[in-house]
PDB file of N, CA and C in Angstrom:
ATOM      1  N   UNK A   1      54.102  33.027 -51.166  1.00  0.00           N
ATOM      2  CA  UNK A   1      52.951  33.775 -51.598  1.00  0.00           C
ATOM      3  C   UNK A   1      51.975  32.798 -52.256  1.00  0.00           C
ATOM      4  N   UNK A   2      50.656  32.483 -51.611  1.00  0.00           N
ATOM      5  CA  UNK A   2      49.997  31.862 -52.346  1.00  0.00           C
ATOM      6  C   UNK A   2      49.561  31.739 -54.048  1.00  0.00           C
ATOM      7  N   UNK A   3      49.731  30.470 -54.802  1.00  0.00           N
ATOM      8  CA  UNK A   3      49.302  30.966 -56.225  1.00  0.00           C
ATOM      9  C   UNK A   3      50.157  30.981 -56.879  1.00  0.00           C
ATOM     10  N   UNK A   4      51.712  31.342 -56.132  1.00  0.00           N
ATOM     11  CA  UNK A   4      52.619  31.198 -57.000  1.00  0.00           C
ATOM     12  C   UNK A   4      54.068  30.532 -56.271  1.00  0.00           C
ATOM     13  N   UNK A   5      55.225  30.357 -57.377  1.00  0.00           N
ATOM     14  CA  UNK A   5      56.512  29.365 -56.535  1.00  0.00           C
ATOM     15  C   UNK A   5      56.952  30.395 -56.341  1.00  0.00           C
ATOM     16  N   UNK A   6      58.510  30.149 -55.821  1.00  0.00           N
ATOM     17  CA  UNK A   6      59.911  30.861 -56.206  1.00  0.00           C
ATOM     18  C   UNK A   6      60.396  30.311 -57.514  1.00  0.00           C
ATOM     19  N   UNK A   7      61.151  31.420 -57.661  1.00  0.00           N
ATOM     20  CA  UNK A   7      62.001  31.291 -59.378  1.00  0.00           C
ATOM     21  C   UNK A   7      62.878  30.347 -58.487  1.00  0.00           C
ATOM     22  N   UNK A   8      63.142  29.901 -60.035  1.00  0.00           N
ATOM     23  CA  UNK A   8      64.295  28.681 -59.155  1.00  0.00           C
ATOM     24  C   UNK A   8      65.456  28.983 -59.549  1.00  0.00           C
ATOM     25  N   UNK A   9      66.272  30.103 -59.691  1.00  0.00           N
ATOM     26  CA  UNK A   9      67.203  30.715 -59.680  1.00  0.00           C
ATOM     27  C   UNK A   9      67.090  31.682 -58.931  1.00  0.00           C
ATOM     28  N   UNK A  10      67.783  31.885 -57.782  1.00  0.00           N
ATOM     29  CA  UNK A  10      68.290  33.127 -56.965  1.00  0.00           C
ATOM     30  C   UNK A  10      68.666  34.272 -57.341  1.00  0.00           C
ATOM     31  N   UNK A  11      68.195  35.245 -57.195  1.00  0.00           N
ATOM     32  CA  UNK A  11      68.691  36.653 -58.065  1.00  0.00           C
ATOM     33  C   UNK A  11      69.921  36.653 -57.541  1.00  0.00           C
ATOM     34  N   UNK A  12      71.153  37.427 -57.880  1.00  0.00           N
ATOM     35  CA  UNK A  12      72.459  37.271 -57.523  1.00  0.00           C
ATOM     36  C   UNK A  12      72.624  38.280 -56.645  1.00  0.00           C
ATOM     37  N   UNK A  13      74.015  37.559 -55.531  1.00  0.00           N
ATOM     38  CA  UNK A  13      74.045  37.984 -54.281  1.00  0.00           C
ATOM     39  C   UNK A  13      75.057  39.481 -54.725  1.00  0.00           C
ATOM     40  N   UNK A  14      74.745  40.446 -54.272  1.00  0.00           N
ATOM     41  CA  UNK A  14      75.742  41.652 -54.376  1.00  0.00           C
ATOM     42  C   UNK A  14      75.529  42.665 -56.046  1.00  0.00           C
ATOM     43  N   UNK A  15      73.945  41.907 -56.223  1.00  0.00           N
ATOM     44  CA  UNK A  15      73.803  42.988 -57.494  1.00  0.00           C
ATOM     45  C   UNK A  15      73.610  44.490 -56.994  1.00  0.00           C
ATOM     46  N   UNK A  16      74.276  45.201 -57.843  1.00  0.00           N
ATOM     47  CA  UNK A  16      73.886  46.760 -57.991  1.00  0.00           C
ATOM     48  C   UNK A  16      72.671  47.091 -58.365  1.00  0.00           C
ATOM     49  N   UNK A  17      71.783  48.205 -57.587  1.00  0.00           N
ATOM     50  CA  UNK A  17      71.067  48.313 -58.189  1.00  0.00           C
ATOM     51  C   UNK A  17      71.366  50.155 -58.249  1.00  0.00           C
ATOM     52  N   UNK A  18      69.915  50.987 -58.109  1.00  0.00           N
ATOM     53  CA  UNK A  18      70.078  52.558 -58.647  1.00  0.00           C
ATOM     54  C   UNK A  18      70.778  53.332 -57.620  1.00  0.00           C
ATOM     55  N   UNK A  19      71.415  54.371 -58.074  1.00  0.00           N
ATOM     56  CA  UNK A  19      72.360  55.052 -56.441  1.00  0.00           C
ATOM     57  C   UNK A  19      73.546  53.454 -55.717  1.00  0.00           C
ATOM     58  N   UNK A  20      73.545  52.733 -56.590  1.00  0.00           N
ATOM     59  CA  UNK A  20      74.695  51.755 -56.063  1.00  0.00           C
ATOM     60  C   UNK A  20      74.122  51.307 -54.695  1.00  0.00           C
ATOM     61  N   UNK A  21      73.039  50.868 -54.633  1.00  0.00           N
ATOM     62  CA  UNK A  21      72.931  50.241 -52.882  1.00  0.00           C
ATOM     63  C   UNK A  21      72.685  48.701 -53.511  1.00  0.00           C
ATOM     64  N   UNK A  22      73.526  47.996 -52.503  1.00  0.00           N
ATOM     65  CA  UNK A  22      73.611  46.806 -52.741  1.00  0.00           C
ATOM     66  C   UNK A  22      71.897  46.196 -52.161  1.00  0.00           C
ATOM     67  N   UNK A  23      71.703  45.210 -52.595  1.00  0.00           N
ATOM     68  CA  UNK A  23      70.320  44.271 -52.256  1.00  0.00           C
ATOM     69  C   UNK A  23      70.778  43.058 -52.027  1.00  0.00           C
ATOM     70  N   UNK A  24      69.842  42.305 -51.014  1.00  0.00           N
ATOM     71  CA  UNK A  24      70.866  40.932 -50.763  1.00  0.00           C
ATOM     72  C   UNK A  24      69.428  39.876 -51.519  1.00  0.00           C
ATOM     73  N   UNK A  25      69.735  38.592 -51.816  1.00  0.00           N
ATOM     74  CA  UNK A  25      69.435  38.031 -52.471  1.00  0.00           C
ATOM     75  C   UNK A  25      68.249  37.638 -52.172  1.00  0.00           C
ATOM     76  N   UNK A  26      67.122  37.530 -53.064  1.00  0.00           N
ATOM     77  CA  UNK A  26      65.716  37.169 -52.624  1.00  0.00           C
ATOM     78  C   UNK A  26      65.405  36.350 -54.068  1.00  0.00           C
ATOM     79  N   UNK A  27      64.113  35.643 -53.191  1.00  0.00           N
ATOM     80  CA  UNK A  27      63.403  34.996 -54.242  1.00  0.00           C
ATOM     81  C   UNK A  27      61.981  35.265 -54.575  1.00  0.00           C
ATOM     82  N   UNK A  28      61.712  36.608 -54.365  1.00  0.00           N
ATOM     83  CA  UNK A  28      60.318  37.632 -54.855  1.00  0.00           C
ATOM     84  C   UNK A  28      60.528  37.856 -55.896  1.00  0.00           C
ATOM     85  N   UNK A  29      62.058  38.474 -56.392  1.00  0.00           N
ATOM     86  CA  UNK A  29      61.949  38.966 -58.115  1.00  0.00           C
ATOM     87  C   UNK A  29      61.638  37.488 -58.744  1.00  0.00           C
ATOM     88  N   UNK A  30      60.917  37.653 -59.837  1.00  0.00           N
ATOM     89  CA  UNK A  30      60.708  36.167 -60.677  1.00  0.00           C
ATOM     90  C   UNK A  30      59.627  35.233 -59.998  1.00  0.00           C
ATOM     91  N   UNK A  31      59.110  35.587 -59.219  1.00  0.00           N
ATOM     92  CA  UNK A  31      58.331  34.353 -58.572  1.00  0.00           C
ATOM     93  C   UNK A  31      56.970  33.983 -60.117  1.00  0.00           C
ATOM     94  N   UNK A  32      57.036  32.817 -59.905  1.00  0.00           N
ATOM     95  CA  UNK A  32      56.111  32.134 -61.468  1.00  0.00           C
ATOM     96  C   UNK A  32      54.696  32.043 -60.932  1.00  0.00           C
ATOM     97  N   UNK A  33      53.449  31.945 -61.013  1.00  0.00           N
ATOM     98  CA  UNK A  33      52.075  31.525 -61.029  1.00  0.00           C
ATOM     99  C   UNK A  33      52.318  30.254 -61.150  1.00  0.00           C
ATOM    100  N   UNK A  34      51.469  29.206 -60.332  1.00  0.00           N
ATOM    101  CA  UNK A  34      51.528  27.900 -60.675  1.00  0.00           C
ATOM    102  C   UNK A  34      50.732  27.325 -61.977  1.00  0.00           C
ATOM    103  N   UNK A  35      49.817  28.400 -62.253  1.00  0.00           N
ATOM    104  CA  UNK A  35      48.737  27.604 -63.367  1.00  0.00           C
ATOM    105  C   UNK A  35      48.232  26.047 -63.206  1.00  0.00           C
ATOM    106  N   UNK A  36      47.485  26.024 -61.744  1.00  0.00           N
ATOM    107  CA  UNK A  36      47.120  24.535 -61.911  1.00  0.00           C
ATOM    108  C   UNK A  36      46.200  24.613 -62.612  1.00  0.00           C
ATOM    109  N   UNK A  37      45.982  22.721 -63.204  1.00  0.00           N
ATOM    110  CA  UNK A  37      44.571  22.795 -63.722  1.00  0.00           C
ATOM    111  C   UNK A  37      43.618  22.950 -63.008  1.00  0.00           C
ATOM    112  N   UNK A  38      42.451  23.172 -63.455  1.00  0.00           N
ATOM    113  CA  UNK A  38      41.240  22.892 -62.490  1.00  0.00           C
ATOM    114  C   UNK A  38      41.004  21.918 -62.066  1.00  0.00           C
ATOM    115  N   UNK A  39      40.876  21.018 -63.726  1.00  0.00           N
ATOM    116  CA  UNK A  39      39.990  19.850 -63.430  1.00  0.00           C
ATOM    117  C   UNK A  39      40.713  19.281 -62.878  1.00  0.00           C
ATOM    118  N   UNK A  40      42.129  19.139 -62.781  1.00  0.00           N
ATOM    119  CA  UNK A  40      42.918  17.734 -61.554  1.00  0.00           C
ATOM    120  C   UNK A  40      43.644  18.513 -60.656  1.00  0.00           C
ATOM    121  N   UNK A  41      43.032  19.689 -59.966  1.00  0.00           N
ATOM    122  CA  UNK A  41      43.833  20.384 -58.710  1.00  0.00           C
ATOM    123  C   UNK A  41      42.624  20.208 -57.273  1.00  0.00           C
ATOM    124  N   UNK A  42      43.211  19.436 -56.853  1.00  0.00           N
ATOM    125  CA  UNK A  42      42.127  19.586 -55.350  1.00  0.00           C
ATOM    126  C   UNK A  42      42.015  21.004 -55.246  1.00  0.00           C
ATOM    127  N   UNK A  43      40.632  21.062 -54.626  1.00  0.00           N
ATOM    128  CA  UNK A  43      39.956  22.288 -54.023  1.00  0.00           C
ATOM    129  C   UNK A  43      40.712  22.985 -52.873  1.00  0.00           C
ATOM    130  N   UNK A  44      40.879  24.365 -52.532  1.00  0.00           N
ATOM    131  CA  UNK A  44      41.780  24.569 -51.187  1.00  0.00           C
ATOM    132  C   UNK A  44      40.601  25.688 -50.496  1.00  0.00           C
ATOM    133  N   UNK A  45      40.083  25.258 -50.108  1.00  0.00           N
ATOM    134  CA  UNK A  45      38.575  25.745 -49.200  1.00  0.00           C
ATOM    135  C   UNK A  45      39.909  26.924 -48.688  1.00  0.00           C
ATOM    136  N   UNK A  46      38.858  28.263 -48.806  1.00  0.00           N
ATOM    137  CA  UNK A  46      39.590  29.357 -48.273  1.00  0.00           C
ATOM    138  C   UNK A  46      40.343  30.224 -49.423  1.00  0.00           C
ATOM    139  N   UNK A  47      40.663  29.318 -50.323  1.00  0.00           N
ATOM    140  CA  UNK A  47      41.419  30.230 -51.307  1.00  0.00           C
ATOM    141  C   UNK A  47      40.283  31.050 -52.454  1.00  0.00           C
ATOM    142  N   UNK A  48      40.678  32.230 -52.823  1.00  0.00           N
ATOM    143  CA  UNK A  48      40.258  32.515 -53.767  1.00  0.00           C
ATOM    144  C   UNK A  48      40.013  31.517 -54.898  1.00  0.00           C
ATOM    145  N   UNK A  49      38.918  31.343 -55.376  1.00  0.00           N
ATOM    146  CA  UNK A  49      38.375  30.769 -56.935  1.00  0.00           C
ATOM    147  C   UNK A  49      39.080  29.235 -56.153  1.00  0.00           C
ATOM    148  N   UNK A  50      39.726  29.043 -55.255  1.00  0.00           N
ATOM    149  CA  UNK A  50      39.812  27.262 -54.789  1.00  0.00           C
ATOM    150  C   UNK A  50      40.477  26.552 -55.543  1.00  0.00           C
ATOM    151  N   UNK A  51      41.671  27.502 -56.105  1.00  0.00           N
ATOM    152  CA  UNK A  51      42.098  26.670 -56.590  1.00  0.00           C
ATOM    153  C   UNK A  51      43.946  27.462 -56.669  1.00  0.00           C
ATOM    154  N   UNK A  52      45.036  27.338 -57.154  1.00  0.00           N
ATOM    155  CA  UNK A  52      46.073  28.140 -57.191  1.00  0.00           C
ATOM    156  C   UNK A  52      47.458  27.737 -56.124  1.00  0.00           C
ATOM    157  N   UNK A  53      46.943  27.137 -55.485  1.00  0.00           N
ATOM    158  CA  UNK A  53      48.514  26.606 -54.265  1.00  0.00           C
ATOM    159  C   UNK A  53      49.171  25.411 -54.699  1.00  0.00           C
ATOM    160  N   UNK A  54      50.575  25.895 -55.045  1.00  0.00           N
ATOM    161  CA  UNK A  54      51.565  24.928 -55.037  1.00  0.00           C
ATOM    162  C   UNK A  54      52.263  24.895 -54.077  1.00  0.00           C
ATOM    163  N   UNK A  55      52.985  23.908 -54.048  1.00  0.00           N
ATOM    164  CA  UNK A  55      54.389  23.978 -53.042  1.00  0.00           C
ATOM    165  C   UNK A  55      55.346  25.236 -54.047  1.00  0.00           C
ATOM    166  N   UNK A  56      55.660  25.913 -52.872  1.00  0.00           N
ATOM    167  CA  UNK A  56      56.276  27.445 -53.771  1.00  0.00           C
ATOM    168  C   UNK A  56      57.902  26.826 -54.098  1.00  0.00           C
ATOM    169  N   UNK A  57      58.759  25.393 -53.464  1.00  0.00           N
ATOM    170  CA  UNK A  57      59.653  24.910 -53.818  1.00  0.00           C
ATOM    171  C   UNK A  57      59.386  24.423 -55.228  1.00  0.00           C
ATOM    172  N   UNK A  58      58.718  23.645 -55.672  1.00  0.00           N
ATOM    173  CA  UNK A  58      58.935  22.972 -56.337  1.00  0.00           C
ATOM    174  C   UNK A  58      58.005  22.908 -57.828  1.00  0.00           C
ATOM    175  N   UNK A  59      56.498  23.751 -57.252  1.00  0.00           N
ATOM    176  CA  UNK A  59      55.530  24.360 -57.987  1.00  0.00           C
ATOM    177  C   UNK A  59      54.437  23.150 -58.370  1.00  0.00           C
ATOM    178  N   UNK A  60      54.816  22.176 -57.555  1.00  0.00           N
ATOM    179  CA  UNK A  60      54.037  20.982 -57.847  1.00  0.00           C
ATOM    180  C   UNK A  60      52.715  21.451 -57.190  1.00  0.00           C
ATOM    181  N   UNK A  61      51.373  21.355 -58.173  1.00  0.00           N
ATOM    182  CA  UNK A  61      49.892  21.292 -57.684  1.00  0.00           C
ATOM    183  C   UNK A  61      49.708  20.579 -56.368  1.00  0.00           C
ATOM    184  N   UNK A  62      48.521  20.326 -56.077  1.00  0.00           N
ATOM    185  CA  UNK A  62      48.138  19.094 -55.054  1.00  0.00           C
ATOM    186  C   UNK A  62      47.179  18.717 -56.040  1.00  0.00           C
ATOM    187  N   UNK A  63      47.475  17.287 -56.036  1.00  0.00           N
ATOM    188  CA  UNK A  63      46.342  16.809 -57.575  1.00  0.00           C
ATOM    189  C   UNK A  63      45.318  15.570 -56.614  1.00  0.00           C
ATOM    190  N   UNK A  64      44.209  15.781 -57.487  1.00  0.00           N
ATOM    191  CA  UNK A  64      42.575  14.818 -57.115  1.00  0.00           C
ATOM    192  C   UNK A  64      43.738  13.413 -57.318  1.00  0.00           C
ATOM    193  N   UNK A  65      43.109  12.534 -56.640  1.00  0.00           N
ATOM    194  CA  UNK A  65      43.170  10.974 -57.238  1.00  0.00           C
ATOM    195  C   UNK A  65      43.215  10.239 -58.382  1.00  0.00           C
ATOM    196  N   UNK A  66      44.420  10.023 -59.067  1.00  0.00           N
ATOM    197  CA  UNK A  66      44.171   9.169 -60.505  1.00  0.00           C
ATOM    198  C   UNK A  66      44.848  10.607 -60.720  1.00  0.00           C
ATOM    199  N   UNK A  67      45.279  11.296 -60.805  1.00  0.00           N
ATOM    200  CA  UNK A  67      45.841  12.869 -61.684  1.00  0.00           C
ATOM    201  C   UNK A  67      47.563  12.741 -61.200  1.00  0.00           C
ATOM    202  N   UNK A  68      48.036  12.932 -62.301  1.00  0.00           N
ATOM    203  CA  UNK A  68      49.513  13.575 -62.047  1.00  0.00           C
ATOM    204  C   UNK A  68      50.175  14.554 -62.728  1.00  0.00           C
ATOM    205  N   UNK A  69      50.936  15.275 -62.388  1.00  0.00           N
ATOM    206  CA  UNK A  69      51.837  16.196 -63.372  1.00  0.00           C
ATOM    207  C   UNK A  69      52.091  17.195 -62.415  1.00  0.00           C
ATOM    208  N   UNK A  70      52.803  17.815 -62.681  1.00  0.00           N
ATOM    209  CA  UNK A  70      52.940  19.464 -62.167  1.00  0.00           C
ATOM    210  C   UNK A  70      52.210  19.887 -61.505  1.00  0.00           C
ATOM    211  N   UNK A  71      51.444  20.319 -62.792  1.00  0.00           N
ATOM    212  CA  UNK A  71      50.386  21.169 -63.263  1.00  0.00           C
ATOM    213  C   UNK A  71      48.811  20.425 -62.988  1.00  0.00           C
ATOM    214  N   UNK A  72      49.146  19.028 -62.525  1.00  0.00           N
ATOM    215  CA  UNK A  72      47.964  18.117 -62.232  1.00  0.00           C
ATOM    216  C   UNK A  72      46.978  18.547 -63.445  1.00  0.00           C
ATOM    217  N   UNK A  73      47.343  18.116 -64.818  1.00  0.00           N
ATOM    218  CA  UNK A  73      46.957  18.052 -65.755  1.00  0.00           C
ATOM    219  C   UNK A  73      47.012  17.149 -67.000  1.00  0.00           C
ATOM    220  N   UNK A  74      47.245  15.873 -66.300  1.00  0.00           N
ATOM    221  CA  UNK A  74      47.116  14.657 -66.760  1.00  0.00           C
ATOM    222  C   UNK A  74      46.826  13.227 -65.638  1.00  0.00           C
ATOM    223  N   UNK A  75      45.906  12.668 -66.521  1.00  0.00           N
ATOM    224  CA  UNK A  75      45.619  11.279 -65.644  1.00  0.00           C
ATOM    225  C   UNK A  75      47.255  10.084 -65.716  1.00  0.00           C
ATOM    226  N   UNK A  76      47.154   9.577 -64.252  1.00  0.00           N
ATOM    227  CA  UNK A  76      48.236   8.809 -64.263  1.00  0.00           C
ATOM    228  C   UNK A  76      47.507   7.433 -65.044  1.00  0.00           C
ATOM    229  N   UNK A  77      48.745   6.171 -64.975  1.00  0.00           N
ATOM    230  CA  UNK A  77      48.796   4.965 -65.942  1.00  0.00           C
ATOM    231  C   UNK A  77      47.613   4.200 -65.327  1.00  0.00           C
ATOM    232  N   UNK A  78      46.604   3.709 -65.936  1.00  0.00           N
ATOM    233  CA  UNK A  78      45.530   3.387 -65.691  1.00  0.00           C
ATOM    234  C   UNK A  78      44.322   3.790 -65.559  1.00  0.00           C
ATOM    235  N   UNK A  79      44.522   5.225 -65.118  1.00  0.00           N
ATOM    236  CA  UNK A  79      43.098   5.943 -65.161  1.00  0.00           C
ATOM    237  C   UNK A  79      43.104   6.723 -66.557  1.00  0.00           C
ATOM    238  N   UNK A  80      41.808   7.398 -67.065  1.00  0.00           N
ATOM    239  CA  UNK A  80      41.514   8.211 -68.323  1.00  0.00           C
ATOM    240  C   UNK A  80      40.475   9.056 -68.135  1.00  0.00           C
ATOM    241  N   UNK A  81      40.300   9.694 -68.464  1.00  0.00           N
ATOM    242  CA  UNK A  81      38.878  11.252 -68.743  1.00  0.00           C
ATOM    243  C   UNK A  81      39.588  12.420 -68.689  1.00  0.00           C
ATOM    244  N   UNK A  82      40.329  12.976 -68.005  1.00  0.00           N
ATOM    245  CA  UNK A  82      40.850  14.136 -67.563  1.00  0.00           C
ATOM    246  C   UNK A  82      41.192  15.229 -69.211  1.00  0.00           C
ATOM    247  N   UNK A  83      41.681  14.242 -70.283  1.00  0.00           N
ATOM    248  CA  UNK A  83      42.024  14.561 -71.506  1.00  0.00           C
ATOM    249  C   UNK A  83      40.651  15.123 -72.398  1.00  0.00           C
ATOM    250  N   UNK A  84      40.129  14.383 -71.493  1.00  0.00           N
ATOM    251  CA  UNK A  84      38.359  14.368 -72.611  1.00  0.00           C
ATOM    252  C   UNK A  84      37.113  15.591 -72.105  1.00  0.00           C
ATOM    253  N   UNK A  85      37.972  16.578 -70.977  1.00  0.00           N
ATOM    254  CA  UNK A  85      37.285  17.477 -70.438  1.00  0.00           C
ATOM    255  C   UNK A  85      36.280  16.975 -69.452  1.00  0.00           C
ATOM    256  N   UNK A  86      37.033  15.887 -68.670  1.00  0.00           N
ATOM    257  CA  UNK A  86      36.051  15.204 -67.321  1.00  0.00           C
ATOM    258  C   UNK A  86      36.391  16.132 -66.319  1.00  0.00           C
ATOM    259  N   UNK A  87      35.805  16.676 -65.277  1.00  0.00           N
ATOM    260  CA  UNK A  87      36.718  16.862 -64.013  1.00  0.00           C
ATOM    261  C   UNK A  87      37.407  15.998 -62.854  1.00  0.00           C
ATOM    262  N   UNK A  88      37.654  14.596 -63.541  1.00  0.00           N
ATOM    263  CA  UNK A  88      38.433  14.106 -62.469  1.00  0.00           C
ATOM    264  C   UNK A  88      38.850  12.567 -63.738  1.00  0.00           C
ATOM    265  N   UNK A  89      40.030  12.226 -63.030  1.00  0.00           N
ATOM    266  CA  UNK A  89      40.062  10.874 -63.883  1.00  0.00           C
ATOM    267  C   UNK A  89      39.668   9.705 -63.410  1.00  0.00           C
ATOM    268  N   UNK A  90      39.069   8.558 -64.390  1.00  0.00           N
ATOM    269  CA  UNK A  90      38.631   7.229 -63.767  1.00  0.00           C
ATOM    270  C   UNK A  90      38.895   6.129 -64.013  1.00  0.00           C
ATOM    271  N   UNK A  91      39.184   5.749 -63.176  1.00  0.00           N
ATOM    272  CA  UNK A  91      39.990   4.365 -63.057  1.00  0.00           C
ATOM    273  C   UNK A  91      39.683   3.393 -64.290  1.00  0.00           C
ATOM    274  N   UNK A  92      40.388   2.640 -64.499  1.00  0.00           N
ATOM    275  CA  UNK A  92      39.838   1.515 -65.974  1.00  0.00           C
ATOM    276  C   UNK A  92      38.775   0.433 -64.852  1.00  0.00           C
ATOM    277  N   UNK A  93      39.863   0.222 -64.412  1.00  0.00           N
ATOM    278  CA  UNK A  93      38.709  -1.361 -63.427  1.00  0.00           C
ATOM    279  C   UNK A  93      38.055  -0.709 -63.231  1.00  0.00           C
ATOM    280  N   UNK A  94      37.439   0.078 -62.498  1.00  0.00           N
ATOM    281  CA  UNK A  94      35.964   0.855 -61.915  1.00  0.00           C
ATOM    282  C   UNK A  94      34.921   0.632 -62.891  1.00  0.00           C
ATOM    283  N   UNK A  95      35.312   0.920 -63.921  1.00  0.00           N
ATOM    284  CA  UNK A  95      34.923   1.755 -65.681  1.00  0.00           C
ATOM    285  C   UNK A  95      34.730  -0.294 -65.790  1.00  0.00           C
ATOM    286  N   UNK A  96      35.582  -1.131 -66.118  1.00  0.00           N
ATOM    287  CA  UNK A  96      35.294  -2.575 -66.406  1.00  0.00           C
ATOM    288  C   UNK A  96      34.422  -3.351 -65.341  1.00  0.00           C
ATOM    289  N   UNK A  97      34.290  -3.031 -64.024  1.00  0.00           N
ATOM    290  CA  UNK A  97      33.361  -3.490 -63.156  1.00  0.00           C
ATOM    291  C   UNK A  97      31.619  -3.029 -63.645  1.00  0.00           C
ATOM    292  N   UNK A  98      31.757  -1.773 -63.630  1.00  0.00           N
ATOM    293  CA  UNK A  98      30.640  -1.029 -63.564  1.00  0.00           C
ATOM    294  C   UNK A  98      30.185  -1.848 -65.210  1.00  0.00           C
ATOM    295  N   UNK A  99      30.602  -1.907 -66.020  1.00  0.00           N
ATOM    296  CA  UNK A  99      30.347  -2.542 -67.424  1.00  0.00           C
ATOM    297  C   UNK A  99      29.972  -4.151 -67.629  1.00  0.00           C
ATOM    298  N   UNK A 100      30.983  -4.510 -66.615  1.00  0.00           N
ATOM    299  CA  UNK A 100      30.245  -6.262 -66.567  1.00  0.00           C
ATOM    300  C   UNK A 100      29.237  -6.300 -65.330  1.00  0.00           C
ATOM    301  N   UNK A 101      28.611  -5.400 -64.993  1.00  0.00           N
ATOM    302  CA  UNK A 101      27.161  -5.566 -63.809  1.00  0.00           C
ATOM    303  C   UNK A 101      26.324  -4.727 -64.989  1.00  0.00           C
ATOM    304  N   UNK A 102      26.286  -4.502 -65.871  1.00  0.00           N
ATOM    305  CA  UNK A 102      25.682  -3.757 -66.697  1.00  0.00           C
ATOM    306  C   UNK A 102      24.970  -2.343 -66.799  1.00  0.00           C
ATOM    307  N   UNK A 103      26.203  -1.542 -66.166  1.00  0.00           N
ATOM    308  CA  UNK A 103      25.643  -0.451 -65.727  1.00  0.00           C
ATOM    309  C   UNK A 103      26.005   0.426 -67.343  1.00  0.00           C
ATOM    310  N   UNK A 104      25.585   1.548 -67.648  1.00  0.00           N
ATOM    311  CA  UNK A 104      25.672   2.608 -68.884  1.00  0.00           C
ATOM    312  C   UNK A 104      26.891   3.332 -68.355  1.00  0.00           C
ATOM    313  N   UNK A 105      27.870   3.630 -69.094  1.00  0.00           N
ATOM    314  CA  UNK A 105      28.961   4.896 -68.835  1.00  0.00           C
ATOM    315  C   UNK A 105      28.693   6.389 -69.404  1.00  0.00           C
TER     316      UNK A 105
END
C-alpha cells in the first residue's frame, strides 16, 4: 500500500477471532506510515503531495543525494544543510570550491 510498510511482525498464524473463524496470517493489521521527510525524500511524480513511498519491506525512504536515514532525514558524512531547514544537503567541497573562486554562500 503506498505511504506505508508492513509491520514487521506477522500477526499470528491460527488466531481466533469473533464466532471462532480462524484468519490466516497477514501483514495489513499494523501496517506503519513511512513519515518521510520532505526535505531529503525524492519526489514520486504521481503520488499524492509527492512524497510518502517506502520500500513496504523495510520502510526505507528513497532519499535526494548527500541524504541518509530511514526516514531520509539526515545529511550523510560530508555533506550539511538538511539540519538547518535546507531542502537538500551540500556537499563541503562544492561549498569550499565555490568559496575559493569567490563566490557568496
Amino acid at each position: 500500500m503506498p505511504g506505508y510498510r508492513r509491520n514487521v511482525k506477522k500477526a499470528e498464524e491460527g488466531t481466533l477471532v469473533e464466532g471462532s473463524v480462524e484468519v490466516e496470517t497477514t501483514y495489513a493489521r499494523g501496517c506503519q506510515p513511512c513519515y518521510c521527510d520532505p526535505r531529503g525524500t525524492l519526489a514520486m511524480p504521481g503520488v499524492k503531495g509527492g512524497l510518502g513511498i517506502c520500500n513496504e519491506e523495510t520502510g526505507q525512504c528513497p532519499c535526494k543525494p548527500g541524504v541518509t536515514g530511514l526516514r531520509c532525514d539526515r545529511c550523510r558524512d560530508g555533506f550539511y544543510g538538511l539540519e538547518s531547514g535546507k531542502v537538500h544537503c551540500l556537499n563541503f567541497s562544492s561549498l569550499l570550491a565555490r568559496l575559493g573562486n569567490g563566490d557568496k554562500y
